[in-house]
Protein backbone atom coordinates (compact mmCIF):
# COMPACT_ATOMS: atom_id res chain seq x y z
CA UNK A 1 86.97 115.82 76.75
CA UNK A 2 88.50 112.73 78.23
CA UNK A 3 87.60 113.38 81.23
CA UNK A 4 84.29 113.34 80.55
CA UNK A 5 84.71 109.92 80.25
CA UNK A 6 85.87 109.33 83.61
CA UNK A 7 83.46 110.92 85.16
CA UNK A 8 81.21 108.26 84.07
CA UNK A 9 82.65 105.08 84.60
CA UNK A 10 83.40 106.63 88.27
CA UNK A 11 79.97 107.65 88.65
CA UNK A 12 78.50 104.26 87.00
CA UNK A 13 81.48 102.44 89.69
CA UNK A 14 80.10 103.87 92.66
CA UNK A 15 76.17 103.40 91.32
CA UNK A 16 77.28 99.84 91.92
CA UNK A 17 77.18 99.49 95.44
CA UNK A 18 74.81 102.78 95.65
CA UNK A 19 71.41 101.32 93.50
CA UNK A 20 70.35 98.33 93.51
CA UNK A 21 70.14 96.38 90.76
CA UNK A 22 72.96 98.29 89.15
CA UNK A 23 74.99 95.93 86.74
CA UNK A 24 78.34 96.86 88.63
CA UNK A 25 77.09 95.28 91.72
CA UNK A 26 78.36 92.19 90.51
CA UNK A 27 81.37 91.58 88.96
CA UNK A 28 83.77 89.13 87.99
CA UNK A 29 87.28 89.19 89.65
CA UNK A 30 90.52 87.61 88.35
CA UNK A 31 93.12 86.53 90.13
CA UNK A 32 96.20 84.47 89.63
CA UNK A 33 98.27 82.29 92.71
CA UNK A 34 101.13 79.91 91.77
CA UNK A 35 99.05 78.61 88.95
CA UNK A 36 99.68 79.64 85.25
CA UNK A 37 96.18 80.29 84.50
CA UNK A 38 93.80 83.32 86.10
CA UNK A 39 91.15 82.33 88.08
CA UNK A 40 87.84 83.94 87.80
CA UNK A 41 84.59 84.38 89.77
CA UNK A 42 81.43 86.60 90.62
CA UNK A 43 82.27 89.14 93.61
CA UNK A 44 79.98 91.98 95.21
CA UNK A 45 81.04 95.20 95.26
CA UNK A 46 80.58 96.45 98.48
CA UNK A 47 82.39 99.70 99.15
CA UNK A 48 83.90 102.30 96.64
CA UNK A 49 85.83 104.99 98.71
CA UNK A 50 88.19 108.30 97.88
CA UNK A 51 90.26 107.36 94.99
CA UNK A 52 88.17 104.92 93.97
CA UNK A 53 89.02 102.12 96.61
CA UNK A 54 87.36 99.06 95.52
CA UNK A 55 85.99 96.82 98.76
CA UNK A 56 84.93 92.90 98.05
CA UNK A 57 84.11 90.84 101.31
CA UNK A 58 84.97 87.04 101.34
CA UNK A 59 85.53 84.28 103.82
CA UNK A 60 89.54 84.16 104.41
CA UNK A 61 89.84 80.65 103.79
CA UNK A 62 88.82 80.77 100.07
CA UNK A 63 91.00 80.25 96.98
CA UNK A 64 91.30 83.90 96.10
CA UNK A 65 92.90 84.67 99.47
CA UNK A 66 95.60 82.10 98.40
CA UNK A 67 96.38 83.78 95.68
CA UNK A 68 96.32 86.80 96.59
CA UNK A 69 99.09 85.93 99.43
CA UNK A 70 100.80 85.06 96.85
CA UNK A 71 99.89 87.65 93.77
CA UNK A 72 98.32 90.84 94.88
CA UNK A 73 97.76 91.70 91.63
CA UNK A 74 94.12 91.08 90.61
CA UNK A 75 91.53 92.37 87.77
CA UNK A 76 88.14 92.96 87.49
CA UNK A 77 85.28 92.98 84.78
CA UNK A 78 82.84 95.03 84.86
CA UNK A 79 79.85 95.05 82.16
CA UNK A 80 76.67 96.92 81.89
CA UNK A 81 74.25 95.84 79.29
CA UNK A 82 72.07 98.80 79.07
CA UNK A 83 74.57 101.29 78.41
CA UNK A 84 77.08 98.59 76.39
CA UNK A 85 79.78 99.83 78.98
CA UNK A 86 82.75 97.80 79.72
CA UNK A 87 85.40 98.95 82.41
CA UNK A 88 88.53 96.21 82.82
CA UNK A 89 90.37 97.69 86.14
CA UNK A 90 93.96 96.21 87.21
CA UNK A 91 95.01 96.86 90.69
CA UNK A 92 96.65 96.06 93.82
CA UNK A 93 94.40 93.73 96.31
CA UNK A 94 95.18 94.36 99.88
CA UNK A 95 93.84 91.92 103.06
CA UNK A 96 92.22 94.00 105.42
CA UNK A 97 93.82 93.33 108.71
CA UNK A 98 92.45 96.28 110.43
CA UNK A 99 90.57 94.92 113.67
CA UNK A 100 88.01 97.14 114.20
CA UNK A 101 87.04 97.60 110.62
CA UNK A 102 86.15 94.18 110.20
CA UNK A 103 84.57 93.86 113.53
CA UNK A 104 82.23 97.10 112.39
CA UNK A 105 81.65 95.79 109.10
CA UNK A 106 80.59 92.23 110.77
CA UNK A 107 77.89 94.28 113.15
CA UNK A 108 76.57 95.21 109.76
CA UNK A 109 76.07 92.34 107.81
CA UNK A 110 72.72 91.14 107.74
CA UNK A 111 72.33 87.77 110.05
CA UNK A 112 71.04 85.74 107.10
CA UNK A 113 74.21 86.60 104.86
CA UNK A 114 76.31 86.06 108.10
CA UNK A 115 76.08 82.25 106.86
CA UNK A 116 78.51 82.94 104.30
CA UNK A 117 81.50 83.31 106.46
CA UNK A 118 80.90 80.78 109.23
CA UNK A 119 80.78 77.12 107.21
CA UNK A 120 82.09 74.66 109.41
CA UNK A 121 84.16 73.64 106.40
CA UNK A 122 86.33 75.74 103.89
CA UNK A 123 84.48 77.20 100.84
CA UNK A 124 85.06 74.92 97.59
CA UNK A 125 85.37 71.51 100.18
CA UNK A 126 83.82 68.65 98.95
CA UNK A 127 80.11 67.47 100.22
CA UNK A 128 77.53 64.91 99.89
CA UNK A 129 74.59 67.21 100.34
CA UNK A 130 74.00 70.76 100.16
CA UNK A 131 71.26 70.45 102.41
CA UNK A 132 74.16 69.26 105.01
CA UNK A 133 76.29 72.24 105.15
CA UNK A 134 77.07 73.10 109.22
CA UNK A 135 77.97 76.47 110.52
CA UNK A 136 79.85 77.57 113.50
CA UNK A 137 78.37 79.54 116.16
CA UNK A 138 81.39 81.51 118.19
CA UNK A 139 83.58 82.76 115.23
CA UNK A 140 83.27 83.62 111.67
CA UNK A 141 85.72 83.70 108.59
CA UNK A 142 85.11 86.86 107.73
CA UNK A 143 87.87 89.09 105.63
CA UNK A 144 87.56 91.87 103.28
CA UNK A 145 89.37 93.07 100.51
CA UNK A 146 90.91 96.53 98.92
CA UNK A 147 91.48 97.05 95.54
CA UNK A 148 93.90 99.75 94.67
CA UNK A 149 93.22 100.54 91.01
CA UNK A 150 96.05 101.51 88.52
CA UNK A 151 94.60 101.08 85.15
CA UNK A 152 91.09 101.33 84.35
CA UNK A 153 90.34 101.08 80.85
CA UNK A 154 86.69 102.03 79.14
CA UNK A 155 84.95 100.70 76.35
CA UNK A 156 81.94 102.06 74.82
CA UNK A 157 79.61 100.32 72.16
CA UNK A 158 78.19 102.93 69.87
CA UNK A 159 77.84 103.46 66.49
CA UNK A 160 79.12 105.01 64.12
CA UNK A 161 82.23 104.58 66.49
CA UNK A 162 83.35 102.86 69.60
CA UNK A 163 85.25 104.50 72.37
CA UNK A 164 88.01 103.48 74.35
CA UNK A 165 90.08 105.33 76.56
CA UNK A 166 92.86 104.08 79.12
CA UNK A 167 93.25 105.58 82.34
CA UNK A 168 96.20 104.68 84.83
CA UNK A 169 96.88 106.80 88.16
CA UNK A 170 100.11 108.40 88.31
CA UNK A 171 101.08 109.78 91.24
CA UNK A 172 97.60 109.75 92.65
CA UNK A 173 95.87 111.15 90.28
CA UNK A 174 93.92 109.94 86.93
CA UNK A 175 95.73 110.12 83.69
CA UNK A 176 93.64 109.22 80.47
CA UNK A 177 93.93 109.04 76.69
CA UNK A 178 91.85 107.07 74.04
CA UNK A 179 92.66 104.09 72.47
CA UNK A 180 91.40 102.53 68.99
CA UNK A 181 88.49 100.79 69.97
């Protein structure tokens, strides 16, 4: 039966980068550097491979890649109104350093959302004017991001009862039970 249950939020996971306007699409990412409090923001989900491989894409000069340098261990939120689904997943993040990856992923990427990863300054600098933001021409900032999940727990709003279930991958593969909601 629990399995069941995974099933879905793997299905709805993947639905997030697959249709669009799919609630999963965007989701909020935690992370947490030398600081004692977690950081949080909106990310896009861009890729979900075998084993549910999470993918974000980001310019490498941003906050999270600080703290992920220093604390690979990140979360994510993910909500979806319509079906009063909540999925938490804990992981391992993971730079993507592999060269041609990036470069094919950067052939992909749509020349208006190119702008995103070639500010002349850092993401989160100061400026006068929004209207004023430069770009470079000859390079880009471009980086992506894995997330390894471990944990993903579920959360279902229903009447008469909730359900929640934890899952966490041992040895590679998906081990679930419920939990009082």
């Amino acid at each position: 039966m629990i399995d069941s249950f995974f099933e879905e939020l793997n299905s709805e996971i993947k639905k997030g980068v697959s249709e669009r306007g799919h609630p999963f699409r965007f989701i909020t990412m935690a992370t947490v550097g030398n600081e004692t409090i977690a950081r949080l923001r909106t990310v896009v989900l861009r890729e979900v491979s075998e084993g549910l491989l999470l993918t974000i894409y980001t310019d490498s000069r941003t906050q999270k890649i600080k703290h992920i340098t220093v604390n690979n261990q990140v979360s994510f939120l993910l909500y979806h109104p319509e079906k009063l689904l909540q999925l938490k997943v804990e992981g391992t993040a993971e730079i993507v350093t592999d060269k041609k990856r990036l470069i094919e992923t950067w052939k992909n990427i749509q020349p208006n959302s190119r702008k995103d990863y070639i500010t002349n300054i850092s993401p989160g600098s100061s400026l006068k004017n929004p209207d004023h933001v430069e770009y470079v021409e000859d390079e880009n900032y471009f980086t992506m991001i894995d997330i390894i999940p471990t944990k993903i727990e579920y959360l279902k709003l229903k009447r008469p009862k909730h359900i929640r279930a934890l899952f966490e991958k041992v040895n590679k593969e998906w081990k679930g039970e419920f939990l009082v909601p």
